[in-house]
Every structure is written in structure tokens, then in C-alpha cells.
Protein backbone atom coordinates (compact mmCIF):
# COMPACT_ATOMS: atom_id res chain seq x y z
CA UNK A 1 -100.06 -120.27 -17.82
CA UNK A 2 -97.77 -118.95 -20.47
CA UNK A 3 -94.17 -118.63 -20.95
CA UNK A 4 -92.04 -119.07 -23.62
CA UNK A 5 -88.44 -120.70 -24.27
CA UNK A 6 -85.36 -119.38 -26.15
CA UNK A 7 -82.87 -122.12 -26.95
CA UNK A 8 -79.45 -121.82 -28.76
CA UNK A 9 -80.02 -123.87 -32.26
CA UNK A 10 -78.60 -125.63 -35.08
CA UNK A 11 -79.65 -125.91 -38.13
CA UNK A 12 -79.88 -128.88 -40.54
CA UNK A 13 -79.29 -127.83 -44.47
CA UNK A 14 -82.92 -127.59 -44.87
CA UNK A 15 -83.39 -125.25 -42.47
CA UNK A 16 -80.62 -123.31 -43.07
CA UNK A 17 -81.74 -123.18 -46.89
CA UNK A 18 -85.44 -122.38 -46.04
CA UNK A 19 -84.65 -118.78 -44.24
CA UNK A 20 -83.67 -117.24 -47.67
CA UNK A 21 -87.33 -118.82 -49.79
CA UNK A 22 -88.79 -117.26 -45.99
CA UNK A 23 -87.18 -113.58 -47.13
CA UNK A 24 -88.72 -114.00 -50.81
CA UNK A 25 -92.00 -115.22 -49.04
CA UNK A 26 -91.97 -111.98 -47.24
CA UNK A 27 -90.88 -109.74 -49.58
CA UNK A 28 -93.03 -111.44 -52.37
CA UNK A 29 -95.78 -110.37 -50.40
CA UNK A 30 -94.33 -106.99 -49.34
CA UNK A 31 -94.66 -105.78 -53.10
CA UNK A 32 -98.31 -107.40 -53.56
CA UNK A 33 -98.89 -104.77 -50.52
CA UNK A 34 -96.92 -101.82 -52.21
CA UNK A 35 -98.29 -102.80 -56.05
CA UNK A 36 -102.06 -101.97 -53.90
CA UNK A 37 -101.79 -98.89 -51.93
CA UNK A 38 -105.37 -99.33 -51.13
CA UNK A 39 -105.97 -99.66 -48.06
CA UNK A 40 -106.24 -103.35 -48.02
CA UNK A 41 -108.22 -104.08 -44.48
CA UNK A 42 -107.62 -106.77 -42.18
CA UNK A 43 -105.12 -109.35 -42.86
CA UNK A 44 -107.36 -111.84 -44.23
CA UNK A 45 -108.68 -109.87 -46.65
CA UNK A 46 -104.87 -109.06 -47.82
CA UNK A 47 -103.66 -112.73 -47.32
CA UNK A 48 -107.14 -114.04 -49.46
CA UNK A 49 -106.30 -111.62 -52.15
CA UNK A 50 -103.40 -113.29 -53.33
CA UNK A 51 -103.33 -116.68 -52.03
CA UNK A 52 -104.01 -118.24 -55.13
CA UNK A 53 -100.86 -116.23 -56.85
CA UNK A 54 -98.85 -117.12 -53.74
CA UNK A 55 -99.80 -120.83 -54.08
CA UNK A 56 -98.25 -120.72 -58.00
CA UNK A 57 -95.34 -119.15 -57.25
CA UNK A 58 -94.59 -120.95 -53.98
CA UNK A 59 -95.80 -124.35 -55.67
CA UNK A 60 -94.48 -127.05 -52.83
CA UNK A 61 -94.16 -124.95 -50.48
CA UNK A 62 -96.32 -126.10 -46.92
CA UNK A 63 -99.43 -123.48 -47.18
CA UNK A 64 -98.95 -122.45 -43.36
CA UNK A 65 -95.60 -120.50 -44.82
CA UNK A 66 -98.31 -118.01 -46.72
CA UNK A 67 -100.01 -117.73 -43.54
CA UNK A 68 -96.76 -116.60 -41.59
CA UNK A 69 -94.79 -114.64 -44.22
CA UNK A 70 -97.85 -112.72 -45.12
CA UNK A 71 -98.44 -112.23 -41.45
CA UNK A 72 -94.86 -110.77 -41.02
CA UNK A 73 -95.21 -108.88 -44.44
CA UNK A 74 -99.00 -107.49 -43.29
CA UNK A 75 -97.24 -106.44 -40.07
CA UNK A 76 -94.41 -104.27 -42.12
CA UNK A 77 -97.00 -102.27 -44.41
CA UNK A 78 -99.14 -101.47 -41.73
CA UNK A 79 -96.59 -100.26 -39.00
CA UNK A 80 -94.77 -98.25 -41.93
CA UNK A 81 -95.33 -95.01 -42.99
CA UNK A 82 -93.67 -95.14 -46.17
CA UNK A 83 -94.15 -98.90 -47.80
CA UNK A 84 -92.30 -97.87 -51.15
CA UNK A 85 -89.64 -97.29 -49.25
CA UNK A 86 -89.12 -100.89 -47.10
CA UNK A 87 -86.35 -102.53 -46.94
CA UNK A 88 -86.65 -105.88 -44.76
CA UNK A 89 -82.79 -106.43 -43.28
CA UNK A 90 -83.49 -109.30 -40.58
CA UNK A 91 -83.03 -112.85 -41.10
CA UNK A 92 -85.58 -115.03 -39.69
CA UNK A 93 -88.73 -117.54 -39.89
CA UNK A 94 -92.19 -117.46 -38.29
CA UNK A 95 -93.27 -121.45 -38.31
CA UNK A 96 -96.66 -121.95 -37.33
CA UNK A 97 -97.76 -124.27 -34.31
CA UNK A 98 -99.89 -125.84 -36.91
CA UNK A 99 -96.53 -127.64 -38.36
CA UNK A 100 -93.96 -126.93 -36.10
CA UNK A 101 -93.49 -130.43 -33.57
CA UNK A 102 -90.57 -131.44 -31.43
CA UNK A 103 -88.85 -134.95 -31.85
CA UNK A 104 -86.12 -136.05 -30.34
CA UNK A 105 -84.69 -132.37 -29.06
CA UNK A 106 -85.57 -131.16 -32.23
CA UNK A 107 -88.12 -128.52 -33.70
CA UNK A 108 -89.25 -130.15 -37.05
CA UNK A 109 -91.37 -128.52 -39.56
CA UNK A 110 -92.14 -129.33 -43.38
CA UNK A 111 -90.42 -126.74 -45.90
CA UNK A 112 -91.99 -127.53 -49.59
CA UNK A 113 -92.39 -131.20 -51.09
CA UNK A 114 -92.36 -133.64 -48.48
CA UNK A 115 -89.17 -132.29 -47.21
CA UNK A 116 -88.64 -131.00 -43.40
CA UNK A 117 -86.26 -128.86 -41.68
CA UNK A 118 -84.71 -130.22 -38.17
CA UNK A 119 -83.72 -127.57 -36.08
CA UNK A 120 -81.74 -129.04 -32.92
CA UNK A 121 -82.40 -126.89 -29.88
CA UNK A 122 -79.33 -127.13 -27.69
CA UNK A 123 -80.71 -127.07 -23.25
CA UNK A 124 -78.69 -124.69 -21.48
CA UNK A 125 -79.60 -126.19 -18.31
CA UNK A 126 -81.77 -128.31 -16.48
CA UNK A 127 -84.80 -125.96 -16.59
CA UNK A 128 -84.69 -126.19 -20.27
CA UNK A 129 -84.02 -129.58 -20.61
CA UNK A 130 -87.15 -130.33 -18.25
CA UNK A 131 -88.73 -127.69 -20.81
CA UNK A 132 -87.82 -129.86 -24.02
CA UNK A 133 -89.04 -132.84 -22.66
CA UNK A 134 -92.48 -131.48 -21.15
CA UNK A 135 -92.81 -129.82 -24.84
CA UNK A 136 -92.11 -133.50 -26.79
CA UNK A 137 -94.83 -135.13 -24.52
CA UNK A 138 -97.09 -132.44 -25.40
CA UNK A 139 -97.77 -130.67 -21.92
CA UNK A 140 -97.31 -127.69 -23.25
CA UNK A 141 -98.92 -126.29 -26.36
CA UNK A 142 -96.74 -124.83 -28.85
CA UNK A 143 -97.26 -120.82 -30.44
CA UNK A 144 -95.52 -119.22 -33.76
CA UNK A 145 -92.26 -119.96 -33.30
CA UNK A 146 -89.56 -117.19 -34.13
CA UNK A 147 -86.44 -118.90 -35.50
CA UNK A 148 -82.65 -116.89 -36.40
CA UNK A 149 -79.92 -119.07 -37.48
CA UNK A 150 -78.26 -119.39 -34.00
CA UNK A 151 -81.74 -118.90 -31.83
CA UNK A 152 -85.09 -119.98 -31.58
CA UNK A 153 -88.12 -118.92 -29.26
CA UNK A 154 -90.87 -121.00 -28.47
CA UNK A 155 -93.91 -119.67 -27.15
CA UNK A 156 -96.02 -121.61 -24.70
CA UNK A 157 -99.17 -122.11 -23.09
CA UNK A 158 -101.03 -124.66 -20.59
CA UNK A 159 -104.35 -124.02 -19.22
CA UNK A 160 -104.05 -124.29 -15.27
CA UNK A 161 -105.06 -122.45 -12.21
CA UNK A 162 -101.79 -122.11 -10.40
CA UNK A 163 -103.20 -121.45 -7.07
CA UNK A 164 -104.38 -124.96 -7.00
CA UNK A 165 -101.59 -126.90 -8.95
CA UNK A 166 -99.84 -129.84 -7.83
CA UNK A 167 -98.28 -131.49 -10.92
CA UNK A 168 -94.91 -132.31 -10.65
CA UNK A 169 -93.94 -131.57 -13.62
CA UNK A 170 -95.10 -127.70 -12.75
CA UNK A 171 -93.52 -127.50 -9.50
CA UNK A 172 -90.25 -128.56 -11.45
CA UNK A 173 -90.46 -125.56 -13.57
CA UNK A 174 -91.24 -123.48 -10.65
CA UNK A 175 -88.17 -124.64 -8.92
């Protein structure tokens, strides 16, 4: 089973100052694309090229950033025809499930040098509240999460045959 969550949001100052480092992470390795115009393969191959570079220049920075800016950056030069001529305009961040955790109502990941950003995700309604608190005790597991400044979806997934499902705290979502 799979679904995924979008909860209004506010941001701590961390957070808020980690979306534009996210841009440069991106961008960063937007030109590292357009500086090769070799066809550089599958993403690891592109990613493993210039980890090492990305780790100098993004000293501090939690490693699982590289993963998810170069992801988003990967994604750009291959979908675009001309990459000389990109020009990335949105403002968001792709956090990995490998950091990403919610405590207390909160989506908390680690930005650079011991430091973490606290996102508080704001429950519409009792669905998502249920939601939140299934997530915290871990019933779900967590995806990439796609965070704006005002918005933030959570992807989710629990292995469970449906048909013969009697958890509670399934039947409350299904409610």
C-alpha cells in the first residue's frame, strides 16, 4: 500500500536557509553536466564522477544532499534538449528517507555540521493527524520527500494485502 501526504509547513531558520545551498547543490551539479556534454550514462556513473569535487565544495554538508541534488540535476540534463541553455526557476528540496524522520509533528533532517532543519507540518484534519502520528511510530515507511517553503509531500509505503487487513490503524485511514 502506498500513498503519500501533503501537509501545509513551516519552516525553522535552518530550513528556510538550506533551500538556497539546495539551488547551488543543483545547479553546481547542473554545470558539471553542461562542462561534459558526453553522454554521461546512468546516474551513478554521473553522480560517482564528481562526488569527490562535490564533497570539497559542499564540505559539512550531510552526503545524502549529493545524492538528491544530483538526482534532481541528472533529471534536468536528461529531460532537456538544450542543457546550455537551463535555467532552474523552482524553489525546493528533495530530502532523502535515509535522513528525513518525524519528531514531535515535525520532519527533521540534518543540513551540514551537526545542524538539522525542523520543518513543522501543520494536520489539516483528522485524517492527517492520524497520518502524522502513524508516520512518528514508524507504520509507515517514509520516500524522498519534496519540500517548498509553504508545502511538503511525503511519500509512503506499507507492505499489506488489503483484502485481508484488519489493523485499526488501516481501517482509520480508510474511513
Amino acid at each position: 500500500m502506498s500513498l503519500a501526504g501533503i501537509f501545509a509547513c513551516r519552516l525553522d531558520s535552518e530550513a528556510y536557509g538550506f533551500f538556497p545551498q539546495y539551488l547551488s547543490m543543483v545547479e553546481w551539479w547542473l554545470a558539471r553536466g553542461q562542462e561534459h556534454t558526453q553522454s554521461f550514462g546512468k546516474f551513478s556513473a554521473f553522480r560517482n564522477r564528481f562526488y569527490a569535487e562535490w564533497k570539497v565544495t559542499w564540505k559539512g554538508f550531510n552526503s545524502q544532499h549529493a545524492q538528491t541534488s544530483c538526482l534532481v540535476a541528472y533529471r534536468l540534463l536528461k529531460l532537456s534538449k538544450v542543457p546550455s541553455k537551463m535555467d532552474l526557476k523552482c524553489s525546493f528540496v528533495a530530502v532523502s528517507p535515509r535522513i528525513v524522520k518525524i519528531e514531535d509533528g515535525s520532519l527533521v533532517f540534518p543540513t551540514r555540521n551537526k545542524r538539522k532543519a525542523r520543518v513543522e507540518l501543520v494536520a489539516k484534519d483528522l485524517h492527517q493527524s492520524t497520518l502524522l502520528e502513524q508516520i512518528q511510530n514508524n507504520y509507515w515507511e517514509m520516500g524522498q520527500v519534496l519540500l517548498t517553503h509553504s508545502w511538503c509531500n511525503i511519500p509512503l509505503v506499507r507492505y499489506i494485502d488489503l483484502t485481508q487487513e484488519k489493523d485499526p490503524q488501516v481501517q482509520a485511514l480508510l474511513k
